[in-house]
N, C-alpha and C. Protein backbone atom coordinates (compact mmCIF):
# COMPACT_ATOMS: atom_id res chain seq x y z
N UNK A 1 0.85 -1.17 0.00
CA UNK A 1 0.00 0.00 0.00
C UNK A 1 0.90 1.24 0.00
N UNK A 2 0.60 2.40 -0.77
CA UNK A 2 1.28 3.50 -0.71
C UNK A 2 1.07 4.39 0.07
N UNK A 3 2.08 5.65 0.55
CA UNK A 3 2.09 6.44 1.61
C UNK A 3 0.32 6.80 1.05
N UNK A 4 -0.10 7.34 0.19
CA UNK A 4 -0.93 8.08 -0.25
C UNK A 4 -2.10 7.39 -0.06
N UNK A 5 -2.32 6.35 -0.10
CA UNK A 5 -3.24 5.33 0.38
C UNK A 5 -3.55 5.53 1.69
N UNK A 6 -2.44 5.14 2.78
CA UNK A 6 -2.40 5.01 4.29
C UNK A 6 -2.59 6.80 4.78
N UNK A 7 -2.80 7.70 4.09
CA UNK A 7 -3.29 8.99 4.53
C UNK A 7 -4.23 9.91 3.97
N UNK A 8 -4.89 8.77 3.06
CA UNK A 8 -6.47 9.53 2.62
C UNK A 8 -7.34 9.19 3.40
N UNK A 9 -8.67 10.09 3.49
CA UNK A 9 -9.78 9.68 4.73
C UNK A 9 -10.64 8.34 4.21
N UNK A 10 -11.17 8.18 5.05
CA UNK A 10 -12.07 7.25 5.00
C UNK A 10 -12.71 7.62 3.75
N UNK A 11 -13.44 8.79 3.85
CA UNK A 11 -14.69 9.20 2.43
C UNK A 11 -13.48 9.16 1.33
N UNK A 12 -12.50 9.68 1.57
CA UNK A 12 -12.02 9.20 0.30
C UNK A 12 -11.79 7.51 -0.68
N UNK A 13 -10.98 6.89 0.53
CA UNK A 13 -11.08 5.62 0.19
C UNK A 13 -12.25 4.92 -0.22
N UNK A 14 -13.09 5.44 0.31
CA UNK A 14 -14.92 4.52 -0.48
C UNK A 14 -15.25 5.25 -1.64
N UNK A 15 -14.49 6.22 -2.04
CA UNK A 15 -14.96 7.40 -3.40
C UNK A 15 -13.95 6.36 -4.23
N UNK A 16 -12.83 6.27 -4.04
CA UNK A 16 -12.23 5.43 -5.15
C UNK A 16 -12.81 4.06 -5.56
N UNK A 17 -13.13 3.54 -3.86
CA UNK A 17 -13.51 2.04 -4.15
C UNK A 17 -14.96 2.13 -5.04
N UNK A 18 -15.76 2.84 -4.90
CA UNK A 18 -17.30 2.60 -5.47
C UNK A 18 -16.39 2.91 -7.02
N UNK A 19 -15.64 3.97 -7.49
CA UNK A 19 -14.99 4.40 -8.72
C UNK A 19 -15.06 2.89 -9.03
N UNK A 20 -13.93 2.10 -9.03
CA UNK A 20 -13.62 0.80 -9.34
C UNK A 20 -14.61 0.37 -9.75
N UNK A 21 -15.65 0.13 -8.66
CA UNK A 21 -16.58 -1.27 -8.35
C UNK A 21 -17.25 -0.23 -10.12
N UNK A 22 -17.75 1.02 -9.95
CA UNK A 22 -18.58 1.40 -11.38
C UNK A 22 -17.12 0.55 -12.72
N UNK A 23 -16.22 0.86 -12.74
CA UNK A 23 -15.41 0.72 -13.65
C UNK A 23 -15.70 -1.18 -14.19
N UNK A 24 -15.45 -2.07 -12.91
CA UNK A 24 -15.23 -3.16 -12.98
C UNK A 24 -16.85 -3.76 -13.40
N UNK A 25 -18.07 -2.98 -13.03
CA UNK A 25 -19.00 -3.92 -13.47
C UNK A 25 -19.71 -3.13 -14.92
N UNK A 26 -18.73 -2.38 -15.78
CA UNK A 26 -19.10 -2.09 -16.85
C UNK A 26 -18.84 -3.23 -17.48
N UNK A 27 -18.05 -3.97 -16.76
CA UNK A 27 -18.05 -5.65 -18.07
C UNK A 27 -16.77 -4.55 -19.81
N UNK A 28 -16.83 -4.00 -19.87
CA UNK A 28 -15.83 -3.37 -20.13
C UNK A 28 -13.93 -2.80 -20.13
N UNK A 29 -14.22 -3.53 -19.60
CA UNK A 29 -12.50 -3.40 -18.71
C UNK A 29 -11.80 -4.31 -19.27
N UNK A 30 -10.61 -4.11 -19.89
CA UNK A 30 -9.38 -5.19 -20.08
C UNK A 30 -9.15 -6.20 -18.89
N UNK A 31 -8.83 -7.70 -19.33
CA UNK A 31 -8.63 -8.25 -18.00
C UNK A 31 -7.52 -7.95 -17.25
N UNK A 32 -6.01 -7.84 -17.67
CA UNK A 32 -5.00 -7.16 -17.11
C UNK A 32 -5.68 -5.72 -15.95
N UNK A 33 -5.78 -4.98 -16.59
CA UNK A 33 -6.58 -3.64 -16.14
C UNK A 33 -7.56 -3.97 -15.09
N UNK A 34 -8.58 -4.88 -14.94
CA UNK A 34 -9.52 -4.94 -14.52
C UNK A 34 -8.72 -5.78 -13.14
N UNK A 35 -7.87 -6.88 -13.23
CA UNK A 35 -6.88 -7.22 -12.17
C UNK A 35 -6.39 -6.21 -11.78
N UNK A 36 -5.69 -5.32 -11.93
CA UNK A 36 -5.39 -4.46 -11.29
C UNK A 36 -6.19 -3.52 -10.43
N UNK A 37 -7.28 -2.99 -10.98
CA UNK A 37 -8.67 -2.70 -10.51
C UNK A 37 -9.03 -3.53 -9.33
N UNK A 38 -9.12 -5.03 -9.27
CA UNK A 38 -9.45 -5.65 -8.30
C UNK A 38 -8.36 -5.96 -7.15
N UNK A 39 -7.28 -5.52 -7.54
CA UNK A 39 -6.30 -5.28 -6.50
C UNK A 39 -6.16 -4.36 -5.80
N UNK A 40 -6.44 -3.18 -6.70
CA UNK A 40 -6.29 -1.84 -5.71
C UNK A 40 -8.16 -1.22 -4.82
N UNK A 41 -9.03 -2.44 -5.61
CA UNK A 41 -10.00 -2.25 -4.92
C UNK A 41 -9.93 -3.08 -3.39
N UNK A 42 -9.36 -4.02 -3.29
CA UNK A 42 -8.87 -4.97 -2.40
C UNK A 42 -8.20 -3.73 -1.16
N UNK A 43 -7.17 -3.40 -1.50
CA UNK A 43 -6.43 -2.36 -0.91
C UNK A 43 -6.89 -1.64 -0.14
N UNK A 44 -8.29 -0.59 -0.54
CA UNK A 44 -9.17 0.27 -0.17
C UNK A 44 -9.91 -0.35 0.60
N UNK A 45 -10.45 -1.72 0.51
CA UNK A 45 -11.58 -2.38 0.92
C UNK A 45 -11.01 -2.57 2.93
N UNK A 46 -10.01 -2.93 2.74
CA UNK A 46 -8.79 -3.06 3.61
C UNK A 46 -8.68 -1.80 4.96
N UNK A 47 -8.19 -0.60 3.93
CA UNK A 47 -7.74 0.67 4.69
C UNK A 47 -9.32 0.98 5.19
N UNK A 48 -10.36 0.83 4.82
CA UNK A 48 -11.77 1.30 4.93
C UNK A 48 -12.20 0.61 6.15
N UNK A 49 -11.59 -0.75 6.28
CA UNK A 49 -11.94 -1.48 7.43
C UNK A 49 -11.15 -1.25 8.04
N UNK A 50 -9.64 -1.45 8.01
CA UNK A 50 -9.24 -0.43 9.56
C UNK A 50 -9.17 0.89 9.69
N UNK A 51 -9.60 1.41 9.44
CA UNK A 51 -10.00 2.72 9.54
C UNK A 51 -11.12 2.71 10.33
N UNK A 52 -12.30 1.95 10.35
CA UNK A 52 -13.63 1.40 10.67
C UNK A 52 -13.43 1.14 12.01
N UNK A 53 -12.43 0.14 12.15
CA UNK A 53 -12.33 -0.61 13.53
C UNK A 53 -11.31 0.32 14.34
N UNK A 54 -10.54 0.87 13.87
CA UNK A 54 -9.95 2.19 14.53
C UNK A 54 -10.72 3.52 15.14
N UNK A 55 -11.55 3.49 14.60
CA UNK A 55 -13.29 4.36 15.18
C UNK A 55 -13.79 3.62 16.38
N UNK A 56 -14.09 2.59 15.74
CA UNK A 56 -15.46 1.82 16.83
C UNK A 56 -14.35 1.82 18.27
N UNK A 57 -13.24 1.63 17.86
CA UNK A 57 -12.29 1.01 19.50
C UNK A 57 -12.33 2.25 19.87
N UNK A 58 -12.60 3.85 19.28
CA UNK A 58 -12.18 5.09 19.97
C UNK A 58 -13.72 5.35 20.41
N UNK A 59 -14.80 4.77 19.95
CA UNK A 59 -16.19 5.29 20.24
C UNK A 59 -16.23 4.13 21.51
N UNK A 60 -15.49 3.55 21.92
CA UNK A 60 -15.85 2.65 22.92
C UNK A 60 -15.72 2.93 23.98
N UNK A 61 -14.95 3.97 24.07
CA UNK A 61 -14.10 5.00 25.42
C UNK A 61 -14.54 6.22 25.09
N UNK A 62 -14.95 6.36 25.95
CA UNK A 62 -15.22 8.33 26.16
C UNK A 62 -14.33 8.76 27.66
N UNK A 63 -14.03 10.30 27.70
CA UNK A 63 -13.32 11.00 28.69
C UNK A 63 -14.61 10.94 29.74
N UNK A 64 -14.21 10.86 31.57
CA UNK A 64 -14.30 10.69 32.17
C UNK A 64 -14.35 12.19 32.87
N UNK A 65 -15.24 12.99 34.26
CA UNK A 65 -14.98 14.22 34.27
C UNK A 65 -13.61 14.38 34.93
N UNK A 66 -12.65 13.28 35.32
CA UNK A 66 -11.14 13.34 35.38
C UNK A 66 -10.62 13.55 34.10
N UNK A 67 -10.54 13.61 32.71
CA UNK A 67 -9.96 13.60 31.60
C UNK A 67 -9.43 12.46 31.05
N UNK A 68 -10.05 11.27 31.64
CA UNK A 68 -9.21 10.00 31.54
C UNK A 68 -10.25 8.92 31.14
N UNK A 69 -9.57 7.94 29.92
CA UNK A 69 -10.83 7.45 28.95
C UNK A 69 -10.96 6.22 30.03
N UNK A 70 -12.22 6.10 29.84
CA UNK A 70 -12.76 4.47 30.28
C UNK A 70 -14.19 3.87 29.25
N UNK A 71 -13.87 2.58 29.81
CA UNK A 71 -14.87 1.82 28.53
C UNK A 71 -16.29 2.31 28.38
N UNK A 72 -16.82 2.34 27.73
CA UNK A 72 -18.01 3.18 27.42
C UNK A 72 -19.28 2.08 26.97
N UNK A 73 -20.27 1.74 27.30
CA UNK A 73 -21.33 0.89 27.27
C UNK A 73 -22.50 1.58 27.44
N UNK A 74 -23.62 1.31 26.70
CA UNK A 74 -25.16 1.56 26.62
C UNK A 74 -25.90 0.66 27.75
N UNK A 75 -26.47 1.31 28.39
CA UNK A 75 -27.28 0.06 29.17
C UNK A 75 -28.76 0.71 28.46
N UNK A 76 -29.38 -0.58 28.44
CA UNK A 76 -30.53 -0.95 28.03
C UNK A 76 -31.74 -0.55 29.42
N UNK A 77 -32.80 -0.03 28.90
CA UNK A 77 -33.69 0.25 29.72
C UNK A 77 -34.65 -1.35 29.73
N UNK A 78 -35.14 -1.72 31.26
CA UNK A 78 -35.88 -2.85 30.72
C UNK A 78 -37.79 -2.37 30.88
């Protein structure tokens, strides 16, 4: 993966990947080309998910009125 990859946002990385996915299901595409396409859609698919799970682990902790994170849970009303 390239520097340029590992420091675009999230919205970016799903702007390229949907790009692809339109490119690849024109049925249009060279197969060489279109491998490549499915590689660098692979790539994105990748950075999009940790990027994803790098969120959810920071939405799991919130600051404390000490300034100090602890685990963060919904309780359910019954």
């Amino acid at each position: 993966m390239t520097d340029k990859q590992e420091t675009i946002s999230f919205e970016e990385a799903m702007k390229q990947l949907e790009e692809i996915v339109e490119k690849l299901e024109t049925g249009e595409v060279p197969l060489e080309k279109a491998i490549q396409y499915y590689q660098e859609g692979m790539k994105l698919s990748k950075l999009c998910s940790e990027k994803l799970g790098n969120v959810e682990t920071q939405m799991q902790q919130i600051m404390n009125e000490h300034g100090e994170l602890e685990p963060f849970s919904v309780q359910e009303e019954d």
